[in-house]
PDB file of N, CA and C in Angstrom:
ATOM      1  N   UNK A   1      21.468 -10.809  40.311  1.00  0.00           N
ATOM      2  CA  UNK A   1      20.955  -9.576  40.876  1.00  0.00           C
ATOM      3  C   UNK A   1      19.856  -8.975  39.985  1.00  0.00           C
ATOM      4  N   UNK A   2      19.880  -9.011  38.505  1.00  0.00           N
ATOM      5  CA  UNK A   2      18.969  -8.114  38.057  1.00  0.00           C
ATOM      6  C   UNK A   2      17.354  -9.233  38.207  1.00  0.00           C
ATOM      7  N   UNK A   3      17.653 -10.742  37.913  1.00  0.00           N
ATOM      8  CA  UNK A   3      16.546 -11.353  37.867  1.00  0.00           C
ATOM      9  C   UNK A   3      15.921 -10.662  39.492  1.00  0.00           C
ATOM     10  N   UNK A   4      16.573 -10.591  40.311  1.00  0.00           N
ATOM     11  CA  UNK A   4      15.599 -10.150  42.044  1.00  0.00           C
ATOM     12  C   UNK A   4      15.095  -8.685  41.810  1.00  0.00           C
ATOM     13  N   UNK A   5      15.813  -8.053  40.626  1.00  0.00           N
ATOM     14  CA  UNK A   5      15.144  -6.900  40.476  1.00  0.00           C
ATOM     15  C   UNK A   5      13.896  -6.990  39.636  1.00  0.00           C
ATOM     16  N   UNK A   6      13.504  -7.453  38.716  1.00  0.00           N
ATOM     17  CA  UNK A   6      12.845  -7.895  37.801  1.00  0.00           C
ATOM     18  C   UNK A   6      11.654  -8.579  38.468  1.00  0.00           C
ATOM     19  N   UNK A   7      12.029 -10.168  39.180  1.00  0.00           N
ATOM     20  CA  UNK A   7      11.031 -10.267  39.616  1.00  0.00           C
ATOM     21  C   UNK A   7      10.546  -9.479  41.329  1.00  0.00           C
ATOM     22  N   UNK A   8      10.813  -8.718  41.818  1.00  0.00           N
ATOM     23  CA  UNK A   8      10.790  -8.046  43.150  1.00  0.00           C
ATOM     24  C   UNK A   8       9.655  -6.766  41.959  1.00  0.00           C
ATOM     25  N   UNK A   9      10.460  -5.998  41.015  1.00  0.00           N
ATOM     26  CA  UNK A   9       9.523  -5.398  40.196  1.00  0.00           C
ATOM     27  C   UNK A   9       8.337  -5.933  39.781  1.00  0.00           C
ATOM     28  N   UNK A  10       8.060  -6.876  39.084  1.00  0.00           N
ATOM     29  CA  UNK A  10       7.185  -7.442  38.813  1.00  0.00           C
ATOM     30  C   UNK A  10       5.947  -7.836  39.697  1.00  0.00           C
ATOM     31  N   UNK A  11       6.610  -8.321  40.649  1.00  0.00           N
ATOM     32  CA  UNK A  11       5.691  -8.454  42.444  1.00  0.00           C
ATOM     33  C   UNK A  11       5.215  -7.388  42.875  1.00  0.00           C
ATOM     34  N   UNK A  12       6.052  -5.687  42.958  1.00  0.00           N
ATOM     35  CA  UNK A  12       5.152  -5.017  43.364  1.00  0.00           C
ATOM     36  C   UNK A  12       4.388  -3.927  42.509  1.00  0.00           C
ATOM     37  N   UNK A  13       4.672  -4.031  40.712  1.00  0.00           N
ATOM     38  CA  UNK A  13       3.690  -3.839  40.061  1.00  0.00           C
ATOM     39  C   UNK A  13       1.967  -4.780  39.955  1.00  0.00           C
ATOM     40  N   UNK A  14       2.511  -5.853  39.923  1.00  0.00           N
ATOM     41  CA  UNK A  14       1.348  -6.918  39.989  1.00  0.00           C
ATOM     42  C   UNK A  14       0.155  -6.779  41.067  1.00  0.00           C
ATOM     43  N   UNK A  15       1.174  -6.270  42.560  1.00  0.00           N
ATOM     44  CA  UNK A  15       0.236  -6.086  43.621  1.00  0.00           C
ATOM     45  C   UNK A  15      -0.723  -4.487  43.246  1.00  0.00           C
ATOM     46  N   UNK A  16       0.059  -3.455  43.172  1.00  0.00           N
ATOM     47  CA  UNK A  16      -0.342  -2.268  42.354  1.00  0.00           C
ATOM     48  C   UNK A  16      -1.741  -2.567  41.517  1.00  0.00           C
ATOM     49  N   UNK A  17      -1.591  -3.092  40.348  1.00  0.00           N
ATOM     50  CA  UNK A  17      -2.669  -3.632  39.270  1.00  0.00           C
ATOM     51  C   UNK A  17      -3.551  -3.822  40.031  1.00  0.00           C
ATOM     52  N   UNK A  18      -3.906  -5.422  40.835  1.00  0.00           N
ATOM     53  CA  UNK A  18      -5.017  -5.817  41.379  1.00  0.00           C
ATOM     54  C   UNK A  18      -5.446  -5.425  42.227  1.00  0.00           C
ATOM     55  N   UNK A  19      -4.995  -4.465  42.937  1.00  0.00           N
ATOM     56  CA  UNK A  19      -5.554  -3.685  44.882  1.00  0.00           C
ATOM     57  C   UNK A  19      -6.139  -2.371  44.389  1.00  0.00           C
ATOM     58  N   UNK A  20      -5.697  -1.834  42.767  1.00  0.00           N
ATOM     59  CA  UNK A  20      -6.337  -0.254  42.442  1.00  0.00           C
ATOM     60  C   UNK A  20      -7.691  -0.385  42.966  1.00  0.00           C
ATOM     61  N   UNK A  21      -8.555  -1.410  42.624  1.00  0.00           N
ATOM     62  CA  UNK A  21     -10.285  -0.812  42.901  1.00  0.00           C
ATOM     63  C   UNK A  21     -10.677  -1.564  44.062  1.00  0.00           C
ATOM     64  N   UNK A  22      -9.585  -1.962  44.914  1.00  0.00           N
ATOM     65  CA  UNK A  22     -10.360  -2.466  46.278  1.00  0.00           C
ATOM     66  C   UNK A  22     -10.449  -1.104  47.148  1.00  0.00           C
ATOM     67  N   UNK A  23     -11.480  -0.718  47.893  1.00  0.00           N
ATOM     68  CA  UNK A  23     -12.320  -0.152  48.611  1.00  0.00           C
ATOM     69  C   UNK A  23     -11.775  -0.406  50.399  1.00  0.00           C
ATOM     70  N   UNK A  24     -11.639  -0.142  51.313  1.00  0.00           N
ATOM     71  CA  UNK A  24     -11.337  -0.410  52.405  1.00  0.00           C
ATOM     72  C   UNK A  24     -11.628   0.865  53.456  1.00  0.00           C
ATOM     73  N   UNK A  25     -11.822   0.745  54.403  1.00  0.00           N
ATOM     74  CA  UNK A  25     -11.889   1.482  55.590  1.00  0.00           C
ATOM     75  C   UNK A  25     -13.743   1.909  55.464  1.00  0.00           C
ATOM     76  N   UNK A  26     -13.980   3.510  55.689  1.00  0.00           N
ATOM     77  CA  UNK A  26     -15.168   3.898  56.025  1.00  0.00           C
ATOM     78  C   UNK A  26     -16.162   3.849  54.976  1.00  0.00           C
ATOM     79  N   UNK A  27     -15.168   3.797  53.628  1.00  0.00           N
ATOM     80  CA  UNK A  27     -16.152   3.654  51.953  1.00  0.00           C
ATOM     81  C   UNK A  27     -16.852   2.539  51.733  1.00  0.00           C
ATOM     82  N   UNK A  28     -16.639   1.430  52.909  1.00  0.00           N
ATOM     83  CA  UNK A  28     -17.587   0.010  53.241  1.00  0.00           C
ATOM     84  C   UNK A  28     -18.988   0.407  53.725  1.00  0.00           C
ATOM     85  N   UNK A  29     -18.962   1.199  54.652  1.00  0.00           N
ATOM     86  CA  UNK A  29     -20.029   1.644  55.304  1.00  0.00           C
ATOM     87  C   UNK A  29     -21.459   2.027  54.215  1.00  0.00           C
ATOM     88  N   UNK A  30     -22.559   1.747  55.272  1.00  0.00           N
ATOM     89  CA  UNK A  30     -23.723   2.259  54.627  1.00  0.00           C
ATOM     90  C   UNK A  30     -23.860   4.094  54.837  1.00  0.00           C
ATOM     91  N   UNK A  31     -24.511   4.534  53.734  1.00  0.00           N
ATOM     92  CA  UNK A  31     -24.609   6.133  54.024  1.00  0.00           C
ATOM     93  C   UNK A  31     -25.524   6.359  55.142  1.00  0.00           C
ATOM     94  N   UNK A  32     -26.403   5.340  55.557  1.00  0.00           N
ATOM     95  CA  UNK A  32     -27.268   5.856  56.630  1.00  0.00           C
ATOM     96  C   UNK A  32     -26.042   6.083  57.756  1.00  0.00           C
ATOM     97  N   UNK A  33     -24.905   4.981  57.899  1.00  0.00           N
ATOM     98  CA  UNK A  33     -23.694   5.391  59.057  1.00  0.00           C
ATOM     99  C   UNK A  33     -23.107   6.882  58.828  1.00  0.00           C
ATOM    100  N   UNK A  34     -23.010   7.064  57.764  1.00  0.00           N
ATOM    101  CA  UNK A  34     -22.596   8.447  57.878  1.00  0.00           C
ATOM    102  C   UNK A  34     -23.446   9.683  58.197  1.00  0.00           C
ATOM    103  N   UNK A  35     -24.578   9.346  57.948  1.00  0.00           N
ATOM    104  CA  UNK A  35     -25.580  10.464  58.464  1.00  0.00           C
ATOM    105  C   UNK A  35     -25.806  10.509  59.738  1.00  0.00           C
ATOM    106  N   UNK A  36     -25.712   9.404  60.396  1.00  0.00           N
ATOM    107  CA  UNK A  36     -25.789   9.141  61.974  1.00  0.00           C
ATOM    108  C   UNK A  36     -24.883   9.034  62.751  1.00  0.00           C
ATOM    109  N   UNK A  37     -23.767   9.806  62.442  1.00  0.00           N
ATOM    110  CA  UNK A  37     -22.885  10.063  62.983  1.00  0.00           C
ATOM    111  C   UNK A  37     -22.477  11.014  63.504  1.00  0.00           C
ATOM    112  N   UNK A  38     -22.073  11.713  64.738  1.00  0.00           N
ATOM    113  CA  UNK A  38     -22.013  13.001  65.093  1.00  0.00           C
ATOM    114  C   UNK A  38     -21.419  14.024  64.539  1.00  0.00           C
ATOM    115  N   UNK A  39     -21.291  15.044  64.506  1.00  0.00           N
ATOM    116  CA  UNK A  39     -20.834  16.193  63.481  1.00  0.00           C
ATOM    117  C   UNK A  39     -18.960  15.743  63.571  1.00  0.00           C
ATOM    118  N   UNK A  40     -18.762  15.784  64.626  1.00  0.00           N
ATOM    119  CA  UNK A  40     -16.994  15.601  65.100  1.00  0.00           C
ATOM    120  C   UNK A  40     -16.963  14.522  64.429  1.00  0.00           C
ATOM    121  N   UNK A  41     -17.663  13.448  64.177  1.00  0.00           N
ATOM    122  CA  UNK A  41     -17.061  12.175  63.650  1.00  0.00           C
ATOM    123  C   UNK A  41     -16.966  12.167  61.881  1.00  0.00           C
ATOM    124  N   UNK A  42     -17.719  13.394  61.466  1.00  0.00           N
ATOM    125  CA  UNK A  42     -17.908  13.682  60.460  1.00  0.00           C
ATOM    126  C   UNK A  42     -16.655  13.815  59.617  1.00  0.00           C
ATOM    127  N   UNK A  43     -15.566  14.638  60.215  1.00  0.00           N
ATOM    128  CA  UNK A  43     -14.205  14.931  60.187  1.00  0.00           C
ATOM    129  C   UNK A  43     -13.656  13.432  59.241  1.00  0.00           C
ATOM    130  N   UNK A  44     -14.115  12.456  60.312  1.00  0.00           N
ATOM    131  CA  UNK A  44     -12.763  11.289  59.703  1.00  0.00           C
ATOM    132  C   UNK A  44     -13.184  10.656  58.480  1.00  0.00           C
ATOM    133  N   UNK A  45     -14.849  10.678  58.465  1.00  0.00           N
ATOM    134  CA  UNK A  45     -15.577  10.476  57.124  1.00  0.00           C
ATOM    135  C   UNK A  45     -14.509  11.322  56.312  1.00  0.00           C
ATOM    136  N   UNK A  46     -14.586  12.451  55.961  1.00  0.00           N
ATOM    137  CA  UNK A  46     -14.933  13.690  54.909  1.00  0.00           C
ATOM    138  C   UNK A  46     -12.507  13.450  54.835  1.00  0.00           C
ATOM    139  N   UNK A  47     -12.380  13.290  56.320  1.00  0.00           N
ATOM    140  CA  UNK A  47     -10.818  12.514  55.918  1.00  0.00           C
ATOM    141  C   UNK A  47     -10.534  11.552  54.472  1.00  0.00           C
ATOM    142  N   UNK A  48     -11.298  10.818  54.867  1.00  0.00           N
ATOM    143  CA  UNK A  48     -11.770   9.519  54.002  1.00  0.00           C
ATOM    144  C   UNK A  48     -11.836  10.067  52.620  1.00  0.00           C
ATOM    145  N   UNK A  49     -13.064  10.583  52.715  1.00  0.00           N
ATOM    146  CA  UNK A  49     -13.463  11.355  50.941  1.00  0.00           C
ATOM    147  C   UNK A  49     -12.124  12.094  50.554  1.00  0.00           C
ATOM    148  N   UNK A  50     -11.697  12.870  51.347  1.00  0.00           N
ATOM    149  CA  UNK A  50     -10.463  13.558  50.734  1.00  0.00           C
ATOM    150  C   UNK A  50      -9.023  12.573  50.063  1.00  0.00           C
ATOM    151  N   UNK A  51      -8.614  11.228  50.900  1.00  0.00           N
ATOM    152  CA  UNK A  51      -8.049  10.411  50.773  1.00  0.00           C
ATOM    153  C   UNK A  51      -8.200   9.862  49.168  1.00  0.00           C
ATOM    154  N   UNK A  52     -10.137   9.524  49.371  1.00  0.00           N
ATOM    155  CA  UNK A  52     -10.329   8.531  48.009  1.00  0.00           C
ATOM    156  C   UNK A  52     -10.196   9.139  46.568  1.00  0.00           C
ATOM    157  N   UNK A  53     -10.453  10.831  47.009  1.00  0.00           N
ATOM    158  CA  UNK A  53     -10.215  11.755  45.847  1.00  0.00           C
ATOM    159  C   UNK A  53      -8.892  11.708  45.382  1.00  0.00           C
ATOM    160  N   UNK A  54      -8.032  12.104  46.493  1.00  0.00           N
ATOM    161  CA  UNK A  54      -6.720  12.255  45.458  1.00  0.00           C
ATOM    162  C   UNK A  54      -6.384  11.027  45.188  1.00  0.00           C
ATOM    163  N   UNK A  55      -6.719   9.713  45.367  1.00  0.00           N
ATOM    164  CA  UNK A  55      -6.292   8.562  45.013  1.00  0.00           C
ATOM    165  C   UNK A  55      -6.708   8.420  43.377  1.00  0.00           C
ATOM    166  N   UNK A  56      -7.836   8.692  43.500  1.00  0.00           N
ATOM    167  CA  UNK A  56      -8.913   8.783  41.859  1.00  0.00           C
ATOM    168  C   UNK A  56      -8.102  10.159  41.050  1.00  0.00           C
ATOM    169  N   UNK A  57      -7.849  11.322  41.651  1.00  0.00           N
ATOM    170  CA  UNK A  57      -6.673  11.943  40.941  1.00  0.00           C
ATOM    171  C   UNK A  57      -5.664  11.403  40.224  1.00  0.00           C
ATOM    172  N   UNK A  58      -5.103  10.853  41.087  1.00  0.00           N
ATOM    173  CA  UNK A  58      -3.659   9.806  40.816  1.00  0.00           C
ATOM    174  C   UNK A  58      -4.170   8.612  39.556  1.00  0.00           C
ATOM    175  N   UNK A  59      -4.859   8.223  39.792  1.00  0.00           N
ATOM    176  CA  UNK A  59      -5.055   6.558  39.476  1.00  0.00           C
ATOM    177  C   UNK A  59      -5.792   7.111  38.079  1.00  0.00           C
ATOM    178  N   UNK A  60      -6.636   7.951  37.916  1.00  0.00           N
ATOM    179  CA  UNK A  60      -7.235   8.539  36.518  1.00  0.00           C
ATOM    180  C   UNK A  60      -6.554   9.899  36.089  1.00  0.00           C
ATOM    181  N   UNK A  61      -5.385  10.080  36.885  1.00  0.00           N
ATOM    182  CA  UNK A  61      -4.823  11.116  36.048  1.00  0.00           C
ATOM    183  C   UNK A  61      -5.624  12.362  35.703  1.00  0.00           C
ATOM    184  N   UNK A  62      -6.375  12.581  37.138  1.00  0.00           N
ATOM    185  CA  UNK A  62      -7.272  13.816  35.925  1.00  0.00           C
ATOM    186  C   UNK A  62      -7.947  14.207  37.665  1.00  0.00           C
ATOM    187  N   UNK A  63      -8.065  15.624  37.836  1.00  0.00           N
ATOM    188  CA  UNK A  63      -8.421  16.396  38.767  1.00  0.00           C
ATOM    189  C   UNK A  63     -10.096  16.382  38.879  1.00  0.00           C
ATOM    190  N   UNK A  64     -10.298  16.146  39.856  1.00  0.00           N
ATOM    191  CA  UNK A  64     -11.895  15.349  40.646  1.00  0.00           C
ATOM    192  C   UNK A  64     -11.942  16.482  41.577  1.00  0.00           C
ATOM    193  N   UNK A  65     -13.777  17.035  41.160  1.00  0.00           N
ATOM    194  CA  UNK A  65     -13.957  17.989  42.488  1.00  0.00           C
ATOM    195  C   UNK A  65     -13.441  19.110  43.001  1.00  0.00           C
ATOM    196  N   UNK A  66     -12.525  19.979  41.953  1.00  0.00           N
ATOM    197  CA  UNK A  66     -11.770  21.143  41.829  1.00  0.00           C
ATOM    198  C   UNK A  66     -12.688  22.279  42.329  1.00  0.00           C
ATOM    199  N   UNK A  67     -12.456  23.240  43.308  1.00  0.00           N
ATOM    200  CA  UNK A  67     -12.922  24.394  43.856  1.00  0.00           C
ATOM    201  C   UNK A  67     -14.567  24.340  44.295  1.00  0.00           C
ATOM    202  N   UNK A  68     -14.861  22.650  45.234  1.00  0.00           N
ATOM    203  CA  UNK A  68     -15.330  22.209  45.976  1.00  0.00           C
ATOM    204  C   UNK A  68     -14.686  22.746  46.831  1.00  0.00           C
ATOM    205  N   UNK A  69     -15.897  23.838  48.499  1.00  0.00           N
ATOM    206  CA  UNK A  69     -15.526  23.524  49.579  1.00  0.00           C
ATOM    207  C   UNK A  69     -15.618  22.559  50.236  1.00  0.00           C
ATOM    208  N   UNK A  70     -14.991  22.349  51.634  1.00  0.00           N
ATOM    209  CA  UNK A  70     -15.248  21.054  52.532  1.00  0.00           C
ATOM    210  C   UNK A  70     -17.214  21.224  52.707  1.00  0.00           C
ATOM    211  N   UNK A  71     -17.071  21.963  53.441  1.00  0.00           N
ATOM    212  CA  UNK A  71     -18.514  22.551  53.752  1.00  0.00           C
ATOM    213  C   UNK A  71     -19.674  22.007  52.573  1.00  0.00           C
ATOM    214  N   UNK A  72     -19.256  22.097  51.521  1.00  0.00           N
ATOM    215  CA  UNK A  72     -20.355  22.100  50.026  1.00  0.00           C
ATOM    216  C   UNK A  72     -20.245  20.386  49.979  1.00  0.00           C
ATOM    217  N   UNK A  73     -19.218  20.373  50.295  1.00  0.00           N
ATOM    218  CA  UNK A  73     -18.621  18.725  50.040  1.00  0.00           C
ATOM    219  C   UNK A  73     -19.754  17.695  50.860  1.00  0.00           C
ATOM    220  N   UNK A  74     -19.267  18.066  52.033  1.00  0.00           N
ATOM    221  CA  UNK A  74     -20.144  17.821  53.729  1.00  0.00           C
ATOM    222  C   UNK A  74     -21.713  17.682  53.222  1.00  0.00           C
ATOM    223  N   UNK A  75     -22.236  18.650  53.014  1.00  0.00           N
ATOM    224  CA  UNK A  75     -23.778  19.372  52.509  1.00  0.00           C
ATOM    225  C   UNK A  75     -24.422  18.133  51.432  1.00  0.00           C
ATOM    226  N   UNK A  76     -23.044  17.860  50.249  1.00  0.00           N
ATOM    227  CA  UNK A  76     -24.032  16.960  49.294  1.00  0.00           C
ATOM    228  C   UNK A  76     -24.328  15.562  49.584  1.00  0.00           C
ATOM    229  N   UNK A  77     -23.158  15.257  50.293  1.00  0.00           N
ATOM    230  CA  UNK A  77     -22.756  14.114  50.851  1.00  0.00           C
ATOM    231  C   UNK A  77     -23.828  13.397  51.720  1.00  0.00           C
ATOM    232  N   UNK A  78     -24.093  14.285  52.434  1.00  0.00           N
ATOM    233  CA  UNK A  78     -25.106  14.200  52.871  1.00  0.00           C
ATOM    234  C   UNK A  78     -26.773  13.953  52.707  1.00  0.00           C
ATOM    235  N   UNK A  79     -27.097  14.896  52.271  1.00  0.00           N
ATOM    236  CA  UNK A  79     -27.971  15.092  51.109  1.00  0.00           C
ATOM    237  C   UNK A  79     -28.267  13.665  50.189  1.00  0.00           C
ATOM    238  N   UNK A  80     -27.162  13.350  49.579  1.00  0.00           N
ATOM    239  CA  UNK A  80     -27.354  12.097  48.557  1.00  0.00           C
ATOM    240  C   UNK A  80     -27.731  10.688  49.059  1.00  0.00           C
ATOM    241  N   UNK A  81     -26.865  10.607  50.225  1.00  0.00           N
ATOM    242  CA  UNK A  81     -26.683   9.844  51.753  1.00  0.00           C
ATOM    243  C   UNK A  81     -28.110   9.496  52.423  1.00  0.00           C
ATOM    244  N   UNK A  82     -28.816  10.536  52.812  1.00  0.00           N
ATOM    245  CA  UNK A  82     -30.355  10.440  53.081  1.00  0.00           C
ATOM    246  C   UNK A  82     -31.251   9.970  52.178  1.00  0.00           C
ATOM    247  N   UNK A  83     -31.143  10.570  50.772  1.00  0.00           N
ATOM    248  CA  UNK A  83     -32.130  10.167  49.900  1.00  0.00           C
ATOM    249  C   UNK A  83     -31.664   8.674  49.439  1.00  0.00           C
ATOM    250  N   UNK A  84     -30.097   8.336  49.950  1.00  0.00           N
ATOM    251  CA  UNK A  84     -29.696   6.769  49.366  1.00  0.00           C
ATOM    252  C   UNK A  84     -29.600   6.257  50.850  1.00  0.00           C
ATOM    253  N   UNK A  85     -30.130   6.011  51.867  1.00  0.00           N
ATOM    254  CA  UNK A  85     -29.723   5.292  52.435  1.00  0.00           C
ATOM    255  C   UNK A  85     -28.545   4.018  52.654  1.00  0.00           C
ATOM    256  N   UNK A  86     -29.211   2.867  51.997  1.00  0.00           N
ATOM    257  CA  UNK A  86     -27.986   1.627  51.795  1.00  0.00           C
ATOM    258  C   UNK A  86     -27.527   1.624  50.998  1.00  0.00           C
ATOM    259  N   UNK A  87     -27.034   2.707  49.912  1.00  0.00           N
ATOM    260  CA  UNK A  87     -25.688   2.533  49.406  1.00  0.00           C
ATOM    261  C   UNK A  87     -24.373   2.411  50.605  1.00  0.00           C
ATOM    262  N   UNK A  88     -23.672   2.098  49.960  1.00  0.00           N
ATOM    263  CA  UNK A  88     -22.271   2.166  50.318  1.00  0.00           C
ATOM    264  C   UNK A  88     -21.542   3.761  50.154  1.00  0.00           C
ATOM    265  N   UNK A  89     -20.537   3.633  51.366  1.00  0.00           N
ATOM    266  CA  UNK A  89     -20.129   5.453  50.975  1.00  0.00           C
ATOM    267  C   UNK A  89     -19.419   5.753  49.886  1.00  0.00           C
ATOM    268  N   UNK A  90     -18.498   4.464  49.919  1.00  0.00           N
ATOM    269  CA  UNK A  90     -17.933   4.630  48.672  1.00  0.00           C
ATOM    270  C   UNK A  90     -18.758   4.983  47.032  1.00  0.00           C
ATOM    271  N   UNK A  91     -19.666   4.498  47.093  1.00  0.00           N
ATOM    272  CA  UNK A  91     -20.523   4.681  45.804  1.00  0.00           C
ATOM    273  C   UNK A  91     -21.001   6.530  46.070  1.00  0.00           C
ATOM    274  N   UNK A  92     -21.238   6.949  46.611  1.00  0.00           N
ATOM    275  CA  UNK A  92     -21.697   8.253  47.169  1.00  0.00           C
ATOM    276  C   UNK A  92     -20.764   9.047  46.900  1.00  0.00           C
ATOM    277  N   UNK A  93     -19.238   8.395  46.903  1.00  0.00           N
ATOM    278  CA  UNK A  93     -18.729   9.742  47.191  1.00  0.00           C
ATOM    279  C   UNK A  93     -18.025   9.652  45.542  1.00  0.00           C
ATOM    280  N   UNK A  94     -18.219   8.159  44.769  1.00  0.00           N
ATOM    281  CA  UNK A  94     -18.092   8.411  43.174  1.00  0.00           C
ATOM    282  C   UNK A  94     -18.854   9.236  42.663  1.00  0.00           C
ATOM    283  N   UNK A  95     -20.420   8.880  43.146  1.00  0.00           N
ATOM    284  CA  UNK A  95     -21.242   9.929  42.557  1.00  0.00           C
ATOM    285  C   UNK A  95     -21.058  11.291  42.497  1.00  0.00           C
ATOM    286  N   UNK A  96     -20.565  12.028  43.705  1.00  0.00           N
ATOM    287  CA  UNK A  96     -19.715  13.186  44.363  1.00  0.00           C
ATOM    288  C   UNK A  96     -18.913  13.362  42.711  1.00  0.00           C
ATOM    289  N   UNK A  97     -18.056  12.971  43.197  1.00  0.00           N
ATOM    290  CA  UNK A  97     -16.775  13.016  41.813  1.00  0.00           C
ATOM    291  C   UNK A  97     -17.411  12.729  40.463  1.00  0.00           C
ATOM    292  N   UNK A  98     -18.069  12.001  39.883  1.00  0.00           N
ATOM    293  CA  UNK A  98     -18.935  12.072  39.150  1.00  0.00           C
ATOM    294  C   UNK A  98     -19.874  13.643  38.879  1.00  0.00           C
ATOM    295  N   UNK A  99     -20.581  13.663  39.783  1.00  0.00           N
ATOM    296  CA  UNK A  99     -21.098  15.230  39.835  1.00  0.00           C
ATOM    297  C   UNK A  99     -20.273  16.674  39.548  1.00  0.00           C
ATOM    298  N   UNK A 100     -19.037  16.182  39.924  1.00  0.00           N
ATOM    299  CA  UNK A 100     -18.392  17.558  39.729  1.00  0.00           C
ATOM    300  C   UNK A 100     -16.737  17.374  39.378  1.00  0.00           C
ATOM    301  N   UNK A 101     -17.215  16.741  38.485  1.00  0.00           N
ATOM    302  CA  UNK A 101     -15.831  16.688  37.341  1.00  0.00           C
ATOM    303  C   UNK A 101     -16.318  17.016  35.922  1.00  0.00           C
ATOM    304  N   UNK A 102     -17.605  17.016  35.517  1.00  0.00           N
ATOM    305  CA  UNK A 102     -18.364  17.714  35.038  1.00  0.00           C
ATOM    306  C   UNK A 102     -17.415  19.064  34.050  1.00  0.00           C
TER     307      UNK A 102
END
């Protein structure tokens, strides 16, 4: 019994380790997709950013983007998005967190 605990532990620390910096869902996307997207669709983006933040909370132990509104959030995102076209969102929205962890 303890070896199935041990290795069953081991299996889903191991998976843990290697999946931290994989990227998935809308943070694939180019920022031009997010700019061209309708305001309502904007929502599941800015879902997204909220998701990848507290994940980067968690995973670096350390509070990202503190007394950011959505609105201010929305605004830079944007903003950075236009002047970067083909980045990736995900890179955009490090920069984000980057910018204001500051």
């Amino acid at each position: 019994m303890n070896k199935f605990i041990i290795i069953f532990l081991a299996l889903v620390c191991s998976n843990l380790t290697f999946s931290a910096d994989k990227v998935k869902g809308l943070g694939l996307s180019k920022c031009t997709t997010f700019n061209s997207v309708a305001i309502e669709e904007k929502v599941i983006y800015m879902s997204w950013v909220a998701g990848f933040i507290t994940s980067q909370n968690i995973f670096k132990d350390k509070l990202h983007a503190k007394n950011i509104t959505y609105n201010m959030s929305q605004s830079w995102l944007e903003s950075f998005c236009y002047k970067n076209p083909n980045i990736i969102f995900e890179r955009a929205v490090n920069k984000f967190i980057f910018e204001f962890t500051k």
